[in-house]
Protein backbone atom coordinates (compact mmCIF):
# COMPACT_ATOMS: atom_id res chain seq x y z
CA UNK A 1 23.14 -51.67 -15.62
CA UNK A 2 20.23 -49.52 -14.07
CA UNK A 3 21.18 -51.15 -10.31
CA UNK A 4 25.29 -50.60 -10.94
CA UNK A 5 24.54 -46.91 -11.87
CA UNK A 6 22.45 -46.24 -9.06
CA UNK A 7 23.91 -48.00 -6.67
CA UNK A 8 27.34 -47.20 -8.09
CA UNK A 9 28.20 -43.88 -6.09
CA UNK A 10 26.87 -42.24 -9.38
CA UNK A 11 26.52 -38.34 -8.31
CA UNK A 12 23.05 -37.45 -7.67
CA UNK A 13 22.48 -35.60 -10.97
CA UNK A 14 23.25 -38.53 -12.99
CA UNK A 15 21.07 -40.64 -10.24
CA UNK A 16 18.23 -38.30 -11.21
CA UNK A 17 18.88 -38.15 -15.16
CA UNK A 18 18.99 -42.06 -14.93
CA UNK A 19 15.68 -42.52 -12.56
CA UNK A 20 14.26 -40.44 -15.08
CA UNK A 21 14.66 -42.12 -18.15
CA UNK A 22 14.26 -44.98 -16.88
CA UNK A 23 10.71 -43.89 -16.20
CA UNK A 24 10.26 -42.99 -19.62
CA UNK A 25 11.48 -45.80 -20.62
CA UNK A 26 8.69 -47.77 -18.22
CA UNK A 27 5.92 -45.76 -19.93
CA UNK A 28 7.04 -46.58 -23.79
CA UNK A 29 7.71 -50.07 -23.49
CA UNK A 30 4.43 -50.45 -21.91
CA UNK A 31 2.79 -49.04 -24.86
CA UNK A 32 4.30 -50.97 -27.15
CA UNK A 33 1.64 -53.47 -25.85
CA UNK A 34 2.50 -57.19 -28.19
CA UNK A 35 4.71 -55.22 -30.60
CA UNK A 36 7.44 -56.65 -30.86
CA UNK A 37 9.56 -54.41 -33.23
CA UNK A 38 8.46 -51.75 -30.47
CA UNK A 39 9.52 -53.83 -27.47
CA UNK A 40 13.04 -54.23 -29.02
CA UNK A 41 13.55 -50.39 -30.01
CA UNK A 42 12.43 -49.32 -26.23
CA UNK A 43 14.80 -51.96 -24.63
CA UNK A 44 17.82 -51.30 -27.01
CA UNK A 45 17.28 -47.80 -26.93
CA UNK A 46 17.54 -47.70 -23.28
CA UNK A 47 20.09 -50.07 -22.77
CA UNK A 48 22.32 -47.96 -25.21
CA UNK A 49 21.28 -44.95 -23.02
CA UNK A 50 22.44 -46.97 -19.65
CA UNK A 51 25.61 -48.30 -21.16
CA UNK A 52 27.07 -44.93 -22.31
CA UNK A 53 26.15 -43.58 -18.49
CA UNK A 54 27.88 -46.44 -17.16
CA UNK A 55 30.89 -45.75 -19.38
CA UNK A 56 30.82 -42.30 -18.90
CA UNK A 57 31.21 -42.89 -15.29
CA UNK A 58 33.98 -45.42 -15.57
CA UNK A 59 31.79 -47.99 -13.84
């Protein structure tokens, strides 16, 4: 969803908000080390995040 977005014709604000969080995103997961409970909140978290872009931008 992160590629469609970005590569989508998104406008550049949304490009930015996007790039963004998915940084964040990078940087949590990544601490979350083994956890697994942890892994699974980061990645649904931000997959939740990436689908409502997506569908806010009709994509």
């Amino acid at each position: 969803m992160y590629f469609i977005i970005i590569g989508g014709g998104a406008p550049a604000d949304i490009v930015g908000q996007v790039k963004d969080s998915q940084r964040e995103f990078m940087a949590r997961r990544n601490a979350c080390g083994a956890n697994v409970d942890c892994l699974v909140d980061a990645y649904t978290a931000q997959m939740m995040f990436l689908k409502n872009v997506k569908s806010n931008l009709g994509l």
